[in-house]
Each structure stands twice: as C-alpha cells, then as structure tokens.
C-alpha atoms as a PDB file:
ATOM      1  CA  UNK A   1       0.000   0.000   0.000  1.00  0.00           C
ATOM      2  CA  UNK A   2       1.295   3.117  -1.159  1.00  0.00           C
ATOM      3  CA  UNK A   3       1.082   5.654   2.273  1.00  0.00           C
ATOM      4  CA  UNK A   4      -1.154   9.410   1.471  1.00  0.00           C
ATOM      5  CA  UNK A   5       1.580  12.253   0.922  1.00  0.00           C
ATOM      6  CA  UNK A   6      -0.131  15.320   2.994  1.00  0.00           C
ATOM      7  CA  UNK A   7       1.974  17.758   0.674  1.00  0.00           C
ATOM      8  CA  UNK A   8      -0.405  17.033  -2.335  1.00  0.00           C
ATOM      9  CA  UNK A   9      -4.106  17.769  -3.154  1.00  0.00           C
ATOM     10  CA  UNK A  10      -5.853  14.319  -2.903  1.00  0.00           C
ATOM     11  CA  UNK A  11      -9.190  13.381  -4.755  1.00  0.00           C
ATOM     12  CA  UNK A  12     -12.171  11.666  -4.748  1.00  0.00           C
ATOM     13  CA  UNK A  13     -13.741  10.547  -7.735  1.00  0.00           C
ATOM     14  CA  UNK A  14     -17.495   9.602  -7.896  1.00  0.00           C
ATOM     15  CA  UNK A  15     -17.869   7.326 -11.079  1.00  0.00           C
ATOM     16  CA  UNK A  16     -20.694   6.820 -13.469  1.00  0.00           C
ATOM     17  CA  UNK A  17     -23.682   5.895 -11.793  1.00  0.00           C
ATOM     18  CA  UNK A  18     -26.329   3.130 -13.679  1.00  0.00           C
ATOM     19  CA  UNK A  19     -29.167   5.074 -15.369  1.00  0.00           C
ATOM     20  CA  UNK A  20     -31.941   3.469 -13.237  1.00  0.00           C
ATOM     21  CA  UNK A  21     -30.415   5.413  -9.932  1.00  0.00           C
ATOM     22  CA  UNK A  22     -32.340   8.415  -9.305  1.00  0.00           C
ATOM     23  CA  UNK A  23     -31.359  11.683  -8.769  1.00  0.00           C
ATOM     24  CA  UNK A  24     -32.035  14.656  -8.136  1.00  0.00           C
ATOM     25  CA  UNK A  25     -30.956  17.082 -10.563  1.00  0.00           C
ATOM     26  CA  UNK A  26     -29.694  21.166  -9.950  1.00  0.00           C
ATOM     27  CA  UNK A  27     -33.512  22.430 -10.975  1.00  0.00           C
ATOM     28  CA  UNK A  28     -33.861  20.166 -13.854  1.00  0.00           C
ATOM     29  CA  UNK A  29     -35.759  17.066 -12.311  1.00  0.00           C
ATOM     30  CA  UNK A  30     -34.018  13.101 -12.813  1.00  0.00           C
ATOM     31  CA  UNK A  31     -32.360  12.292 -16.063  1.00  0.00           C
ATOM     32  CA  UNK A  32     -33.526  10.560 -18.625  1.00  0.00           C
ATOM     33  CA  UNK A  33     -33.607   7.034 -18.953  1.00  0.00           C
ATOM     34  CA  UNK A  34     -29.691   5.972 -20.543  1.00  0.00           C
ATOM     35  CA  UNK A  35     -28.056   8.727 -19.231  1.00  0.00           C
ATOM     36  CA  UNK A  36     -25.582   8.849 -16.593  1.00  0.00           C
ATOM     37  CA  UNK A  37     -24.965  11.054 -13.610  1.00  0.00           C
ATOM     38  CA  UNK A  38     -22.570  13.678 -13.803  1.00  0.00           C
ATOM     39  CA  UNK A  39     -19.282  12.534 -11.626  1.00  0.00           C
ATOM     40  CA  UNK A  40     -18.636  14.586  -9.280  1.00  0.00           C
ATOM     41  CA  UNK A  41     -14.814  16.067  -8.082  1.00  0.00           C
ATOM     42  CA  UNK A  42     -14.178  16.698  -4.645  1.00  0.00           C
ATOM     43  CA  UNK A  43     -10.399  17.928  -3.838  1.00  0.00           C
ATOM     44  CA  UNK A  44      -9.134  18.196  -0.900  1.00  0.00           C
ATOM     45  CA  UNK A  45      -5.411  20.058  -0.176  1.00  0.00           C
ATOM     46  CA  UNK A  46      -3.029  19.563   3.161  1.00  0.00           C
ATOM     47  CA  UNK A  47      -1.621  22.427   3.869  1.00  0.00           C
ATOM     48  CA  UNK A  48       2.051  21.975   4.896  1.00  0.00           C
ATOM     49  CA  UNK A  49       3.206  23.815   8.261  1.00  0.00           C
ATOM     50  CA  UNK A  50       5.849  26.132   7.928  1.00  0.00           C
ATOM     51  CA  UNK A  51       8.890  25.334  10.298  1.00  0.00           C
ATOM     52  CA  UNK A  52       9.816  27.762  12.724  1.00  0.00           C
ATOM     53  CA  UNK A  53      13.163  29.225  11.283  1.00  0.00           C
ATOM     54  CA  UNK A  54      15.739  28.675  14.275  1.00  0.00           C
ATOM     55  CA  UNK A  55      18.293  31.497  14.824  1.00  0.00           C
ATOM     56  CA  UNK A  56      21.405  30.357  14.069  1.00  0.00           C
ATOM     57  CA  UNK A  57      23.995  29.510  16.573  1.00  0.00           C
ATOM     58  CA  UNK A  58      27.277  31.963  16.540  1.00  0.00           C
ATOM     59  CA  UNK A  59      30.571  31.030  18.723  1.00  0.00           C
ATOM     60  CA  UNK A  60      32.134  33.824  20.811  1.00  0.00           C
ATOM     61  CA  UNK A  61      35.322  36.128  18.951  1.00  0.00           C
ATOM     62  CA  UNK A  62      36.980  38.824  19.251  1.00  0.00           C
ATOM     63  CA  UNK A  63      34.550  41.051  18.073  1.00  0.00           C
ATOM     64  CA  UNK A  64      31.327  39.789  20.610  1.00  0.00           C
ATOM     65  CA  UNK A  65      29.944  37.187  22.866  1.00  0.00           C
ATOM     66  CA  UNK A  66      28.390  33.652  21.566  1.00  0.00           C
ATOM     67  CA  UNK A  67      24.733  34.374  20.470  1.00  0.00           C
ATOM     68  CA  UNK A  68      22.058  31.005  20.153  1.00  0.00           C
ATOM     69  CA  UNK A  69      24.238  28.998  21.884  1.00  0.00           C
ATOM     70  CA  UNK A  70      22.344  25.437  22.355  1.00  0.00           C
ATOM     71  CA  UNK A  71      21.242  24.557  25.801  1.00  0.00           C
ATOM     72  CA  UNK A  72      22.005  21.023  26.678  1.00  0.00           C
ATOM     73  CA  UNK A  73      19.259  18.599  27.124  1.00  0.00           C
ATOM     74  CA  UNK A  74      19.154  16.048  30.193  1.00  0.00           C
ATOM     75  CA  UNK A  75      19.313  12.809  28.596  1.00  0.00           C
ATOM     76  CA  UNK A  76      16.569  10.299  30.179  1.00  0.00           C
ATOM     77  CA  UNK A  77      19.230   7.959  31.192  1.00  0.00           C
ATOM     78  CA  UNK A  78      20.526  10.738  33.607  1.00  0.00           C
ATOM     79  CA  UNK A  79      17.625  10.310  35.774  1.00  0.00           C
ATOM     80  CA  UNK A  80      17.748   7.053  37.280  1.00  0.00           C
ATOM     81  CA  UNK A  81      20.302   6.155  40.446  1.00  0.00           C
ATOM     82  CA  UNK A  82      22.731   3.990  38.663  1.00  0.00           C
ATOM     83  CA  UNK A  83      25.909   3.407  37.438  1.00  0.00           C
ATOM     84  CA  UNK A  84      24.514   4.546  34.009  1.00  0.00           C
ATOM     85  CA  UNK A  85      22.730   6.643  35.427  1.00  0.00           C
ATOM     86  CA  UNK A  86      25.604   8.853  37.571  1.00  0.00           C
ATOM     87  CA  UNK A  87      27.967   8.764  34.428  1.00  0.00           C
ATOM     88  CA  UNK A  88      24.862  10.127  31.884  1.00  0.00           C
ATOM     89  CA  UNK A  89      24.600  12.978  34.674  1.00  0.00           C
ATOM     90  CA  UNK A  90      27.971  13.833  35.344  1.00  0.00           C
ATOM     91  CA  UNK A  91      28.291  14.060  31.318  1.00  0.00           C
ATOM     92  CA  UNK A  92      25.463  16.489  31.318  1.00  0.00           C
ATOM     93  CA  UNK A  93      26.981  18.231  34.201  1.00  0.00           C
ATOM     94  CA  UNK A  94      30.022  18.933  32.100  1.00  0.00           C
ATOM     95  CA  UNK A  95      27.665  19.611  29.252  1.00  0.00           C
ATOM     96  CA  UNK A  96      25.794  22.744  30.978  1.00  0.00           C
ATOM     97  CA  UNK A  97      29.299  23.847  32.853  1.00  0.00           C
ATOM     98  CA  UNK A  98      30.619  24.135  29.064  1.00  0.00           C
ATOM     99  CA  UNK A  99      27.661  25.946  28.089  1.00  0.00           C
ATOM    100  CA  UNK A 100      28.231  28.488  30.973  1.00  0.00           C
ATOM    101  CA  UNK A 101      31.719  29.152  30.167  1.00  0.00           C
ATOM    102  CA  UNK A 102      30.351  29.976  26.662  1.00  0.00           C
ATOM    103  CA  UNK A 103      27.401  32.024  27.556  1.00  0.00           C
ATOM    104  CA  UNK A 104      27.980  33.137  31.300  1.00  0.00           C
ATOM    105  CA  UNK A 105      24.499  32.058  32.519  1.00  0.00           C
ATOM    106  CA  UNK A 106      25.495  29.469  35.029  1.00  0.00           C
ATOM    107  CA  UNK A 107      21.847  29.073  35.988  1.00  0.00           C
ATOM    108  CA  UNK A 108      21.237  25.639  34.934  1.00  0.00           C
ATOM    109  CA  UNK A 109      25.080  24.530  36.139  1.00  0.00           C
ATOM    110  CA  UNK A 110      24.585  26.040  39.999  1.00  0.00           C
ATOM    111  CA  UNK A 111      21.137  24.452  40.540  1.00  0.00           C
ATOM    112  CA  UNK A 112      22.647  20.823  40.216  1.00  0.00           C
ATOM    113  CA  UNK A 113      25.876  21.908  42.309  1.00  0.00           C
ATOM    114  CA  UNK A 114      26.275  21.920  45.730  1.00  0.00           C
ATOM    115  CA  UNK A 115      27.058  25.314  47.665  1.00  0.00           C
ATOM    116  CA  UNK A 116      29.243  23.609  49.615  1.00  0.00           C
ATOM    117  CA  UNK A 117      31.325  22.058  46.445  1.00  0.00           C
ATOM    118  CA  UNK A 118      34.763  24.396  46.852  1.00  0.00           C
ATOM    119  CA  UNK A 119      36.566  23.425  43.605  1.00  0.00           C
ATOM    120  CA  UNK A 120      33.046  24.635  41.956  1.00  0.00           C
ATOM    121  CA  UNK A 121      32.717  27.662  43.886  1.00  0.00           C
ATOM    122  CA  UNK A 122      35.787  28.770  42.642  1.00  0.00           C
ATOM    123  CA  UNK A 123      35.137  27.702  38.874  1.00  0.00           C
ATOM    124  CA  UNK A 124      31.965  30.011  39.463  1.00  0.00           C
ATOM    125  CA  UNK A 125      33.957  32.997  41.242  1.00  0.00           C
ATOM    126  CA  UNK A 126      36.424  32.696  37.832  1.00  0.00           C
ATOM    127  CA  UNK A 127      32.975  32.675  35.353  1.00  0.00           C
ATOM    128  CA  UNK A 128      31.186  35.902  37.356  1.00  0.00           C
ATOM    129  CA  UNK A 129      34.418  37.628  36.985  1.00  0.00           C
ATOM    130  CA  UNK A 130      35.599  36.787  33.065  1.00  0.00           C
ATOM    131  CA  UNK A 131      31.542  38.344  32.255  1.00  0.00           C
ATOM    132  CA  UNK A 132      31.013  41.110  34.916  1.00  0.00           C
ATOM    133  CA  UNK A 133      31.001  44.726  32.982  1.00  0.00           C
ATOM    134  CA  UNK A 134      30.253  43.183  29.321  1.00  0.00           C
ATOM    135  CA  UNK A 135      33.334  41.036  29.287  1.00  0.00           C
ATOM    136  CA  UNK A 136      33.243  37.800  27.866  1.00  0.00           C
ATOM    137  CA  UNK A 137      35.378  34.537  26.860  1.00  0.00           C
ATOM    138  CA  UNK A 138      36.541  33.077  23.717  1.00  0.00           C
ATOM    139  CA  UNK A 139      36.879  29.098  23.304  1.00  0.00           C
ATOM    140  CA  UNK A 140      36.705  27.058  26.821  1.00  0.00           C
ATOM    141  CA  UNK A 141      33.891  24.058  25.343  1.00  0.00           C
ATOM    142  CA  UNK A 142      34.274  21.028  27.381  1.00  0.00           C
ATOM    143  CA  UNK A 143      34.125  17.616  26.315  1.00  0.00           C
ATOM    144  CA  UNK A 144      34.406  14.056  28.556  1.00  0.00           C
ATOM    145  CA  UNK A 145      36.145  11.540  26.452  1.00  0.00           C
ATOM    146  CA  UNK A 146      36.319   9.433  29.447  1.00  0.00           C
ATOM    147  CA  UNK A 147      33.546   9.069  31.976  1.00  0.00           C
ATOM    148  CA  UNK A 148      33.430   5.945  34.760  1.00  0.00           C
ATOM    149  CA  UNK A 149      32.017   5.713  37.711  1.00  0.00           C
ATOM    150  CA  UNK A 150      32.802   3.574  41.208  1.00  0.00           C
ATOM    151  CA  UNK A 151      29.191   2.700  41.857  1.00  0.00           C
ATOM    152  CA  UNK A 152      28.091   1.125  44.866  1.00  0.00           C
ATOM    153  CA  UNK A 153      24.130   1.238  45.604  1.00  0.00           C
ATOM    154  CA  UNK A 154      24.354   1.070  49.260  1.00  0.00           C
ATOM    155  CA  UNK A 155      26.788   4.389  49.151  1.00  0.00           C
ATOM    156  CA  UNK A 156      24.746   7.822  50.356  1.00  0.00           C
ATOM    157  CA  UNK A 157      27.336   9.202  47.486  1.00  0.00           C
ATOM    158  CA  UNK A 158      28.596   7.734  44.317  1.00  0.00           C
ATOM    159  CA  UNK A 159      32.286   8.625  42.531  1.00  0.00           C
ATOM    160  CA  UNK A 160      32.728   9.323  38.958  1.00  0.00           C
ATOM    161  CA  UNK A 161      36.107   9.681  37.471  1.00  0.00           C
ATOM    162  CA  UNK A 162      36.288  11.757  34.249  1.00  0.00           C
ATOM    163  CA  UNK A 163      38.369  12.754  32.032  1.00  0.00           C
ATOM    164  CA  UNK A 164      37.716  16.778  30.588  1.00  0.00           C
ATOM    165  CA  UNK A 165      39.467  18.187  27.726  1.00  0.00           C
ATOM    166  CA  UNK A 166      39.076  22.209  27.516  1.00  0.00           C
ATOM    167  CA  UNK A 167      39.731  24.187  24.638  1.00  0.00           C
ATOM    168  CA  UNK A 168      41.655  27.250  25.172  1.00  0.00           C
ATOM    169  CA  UNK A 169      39.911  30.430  26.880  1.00  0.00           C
ATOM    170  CA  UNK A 170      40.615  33.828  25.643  1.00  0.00           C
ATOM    171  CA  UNK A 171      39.709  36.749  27.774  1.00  0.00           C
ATOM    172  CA  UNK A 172      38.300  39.977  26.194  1.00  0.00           C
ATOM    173  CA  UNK A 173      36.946  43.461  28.325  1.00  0.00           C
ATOM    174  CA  UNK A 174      33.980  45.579  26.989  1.00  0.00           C
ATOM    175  CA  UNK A 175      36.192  47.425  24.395  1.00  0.00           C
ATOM    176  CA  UNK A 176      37.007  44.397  22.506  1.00  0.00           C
ATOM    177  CA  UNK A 177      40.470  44.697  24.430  1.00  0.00           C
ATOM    178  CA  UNK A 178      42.572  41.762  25.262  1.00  0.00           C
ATOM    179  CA  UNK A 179      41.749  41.209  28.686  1.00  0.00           C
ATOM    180  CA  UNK A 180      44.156  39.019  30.480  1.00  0.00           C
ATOM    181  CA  UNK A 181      45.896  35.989  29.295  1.00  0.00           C
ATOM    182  CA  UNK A 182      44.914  32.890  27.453  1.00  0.00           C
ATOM    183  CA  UNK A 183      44.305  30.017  29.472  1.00  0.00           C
ATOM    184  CA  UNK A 184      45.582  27.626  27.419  1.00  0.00           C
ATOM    185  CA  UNK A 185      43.878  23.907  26.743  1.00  0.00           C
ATOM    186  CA  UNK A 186      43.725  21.423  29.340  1.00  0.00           C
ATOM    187  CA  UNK A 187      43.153  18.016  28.914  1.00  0.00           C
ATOM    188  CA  UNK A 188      42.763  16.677  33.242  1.00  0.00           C
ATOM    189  CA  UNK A 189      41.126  14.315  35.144  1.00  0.00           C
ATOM    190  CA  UNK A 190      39.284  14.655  38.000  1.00  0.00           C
ATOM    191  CA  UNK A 191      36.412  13.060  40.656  1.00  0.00           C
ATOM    192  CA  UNK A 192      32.910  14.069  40.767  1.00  0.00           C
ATOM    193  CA  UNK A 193      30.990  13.437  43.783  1.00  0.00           C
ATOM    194  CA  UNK A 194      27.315  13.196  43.566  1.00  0.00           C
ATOM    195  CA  UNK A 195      24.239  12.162  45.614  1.00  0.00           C
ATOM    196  CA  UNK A 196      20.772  11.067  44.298  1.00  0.00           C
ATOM    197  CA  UNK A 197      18.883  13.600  46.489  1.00  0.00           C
ATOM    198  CA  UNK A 198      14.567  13.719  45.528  1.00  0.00           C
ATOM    199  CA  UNK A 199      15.002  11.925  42.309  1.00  0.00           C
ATOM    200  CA  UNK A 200      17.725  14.032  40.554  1.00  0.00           C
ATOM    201  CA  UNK A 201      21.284  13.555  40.845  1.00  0.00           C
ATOM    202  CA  UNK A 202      23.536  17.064  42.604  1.00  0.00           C
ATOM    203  CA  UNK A 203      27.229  17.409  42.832  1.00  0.00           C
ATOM    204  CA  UNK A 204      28.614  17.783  45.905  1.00  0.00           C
ATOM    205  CA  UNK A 205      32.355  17.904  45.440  1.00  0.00           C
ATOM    206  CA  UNK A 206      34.563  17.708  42.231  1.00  0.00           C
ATOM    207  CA  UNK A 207      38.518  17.154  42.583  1.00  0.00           C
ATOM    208  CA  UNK A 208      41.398  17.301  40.341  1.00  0.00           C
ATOM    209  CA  UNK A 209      43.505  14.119  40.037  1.00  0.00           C
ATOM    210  CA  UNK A 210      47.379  14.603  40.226  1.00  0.00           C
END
C-alpha cells in the first residue's frame, strides 16, 4: 500500500452511476432514462506547516559574545540512580558547565551543584568575573572523552572519574580589548561526587587528580 503524501491535493472521484439510480438534478428534475450522472470532483489540499526558522547559533570572537548557543538537554538515562545513570549525569553536568563558560548564565550549572562544592565555587567565582562589565570569553567548550564511575548502591554518594578536555579560553573586556591571558587547553582528570537527592542527581564535590 502506497502511504497518502499530505503535501499534495488528494481526490475523490465519484464514477458513473447506472441510469436506473435516481437523482435529483440542480432544478432540472431526474435524467432521462440511458443517461448517466454527472461525476462529481471533490479535492481536498493539506496544507504543509511552515517550520519555525531557528536562529542560528554563533561562537564567541573577538569582536562579541556567543549568540544562540544550544542549551544542553538532560538525557533520560541521567535520571535514574545507577551506574549509568551517575555517568549520563555527570556528562550532562560537564555539558551545561561548558555551556556556561560559553554564555555566562550558570543558571542551569549552579542548581545541580552543591554550595558547599569548593573546587566549583571557585570555577563560578572565575565565570562571574571573566563576564562582569560586558566582558566575555573566547573558546573554553568542554568535552568528557572518558567518563566511569565507582558505583556502589548502598553508598549515600557515588564517585565518577572523568576525564575533561578544555579548549583554550581567551579573555576579552567591553572594548574588545585583550583582557588578560589565554588560558591555554587542558586536557585533566578529576572526581565528581554526587548524591541522588529527591530523584535528581547534585554534585557535591569535584577534585582534580594529580
């Protein structure tokens, strides 16, 4: 079976129709005896929707800030208290930290972090400081090539050892102005704590490894 295409007009054809059928006729009365009804032609057209246009995404340079920068989506996986579950999350974690150095909101990345998490306070602290006044950053996207965690379902916490490559992070004031040096890129591993805490998964400590 051939499936309908909604992007054509489709019709309906009403064929000849025996000449003993009566029927009414448009102020005429019934035709005569041997002749046939009139088909008639119905059509019917699908209109297509138009796609919302979606603004396209621009990285940060030297001459202004990232615009349409994509916000990363938690992945289902990321919601349930496993071993799968803890590494999905701490991907995403890295994910939405990434997207903060890019953009500066750090909404998303500080309501899934512990207040109490130093090494991320001070990640924060360097973020409010490389935006405040209409500065902004060049580069610093994140990416986990390695992610593996030490799970252990009795544990209130569960470790996750990753491994975070950083591309390199230029600095720029209001003026367009160089503004400090280039951190250049990193490639480290570290431990992320986290806790399954009212169904969601929240850091509570990240650490470098020497």
């Amino acid at each position: 079976m051939t499936p309908p295409t909604s992007n054509f007009a489709r019709f309906f054809v009403v064929g000849t129709l025996a000449a003993a059928l009566t029927l009414t006729a448009c102020g005429s009365g019934q035709p005569q005896a041997g002749q046939s009804a009139s088909p008639s032609v119905s059509a019917s057209a699908t209109a297509t929707p138009t796609p919302t246009p979606t603004a396209a995404y621009k990285p940060a340079d030297a001459k202004g800030r990232a615009e349409n920068v994509p916000i990363p989506v938690l992945p289902e996986a990321a919601k349930a208290n496993s071993k799968e579950g803890v590494e999905a999350f701490a991907r995403y974690w890295f994910q939405v930290m990434s997207y903060a150095y890019e953009t500066g909101d750090m909404a998303g990345w500080s309501a899934m972090t512990s207040a109490e998490c130093t090494f991320c306070n001070r990640i924060k602290q360097g973020l409010e400081s490389a935006y405040i006044k209409g500065r902004w950053i060049v580069g610093g996207k994140m990416t986990t090539p390695s992610v593996d965690a030490i799970f252990k379902s009795e544990a209130l916490t569960q470790q996750v050892k990753i491994q975070t490559i950083q591309s390199q992070i230029d600095y720029y004031d209001a003026d367009g102005s160089v503004g400090q040096t280039a951190t250049p890129l990193s490639n480290s591993a570290s431990v992320l704590i986290a806790a399954f805490e009212s169904g969601s998964w929240k850091v509570k400590d990240l650490g470098l490894i020497r």
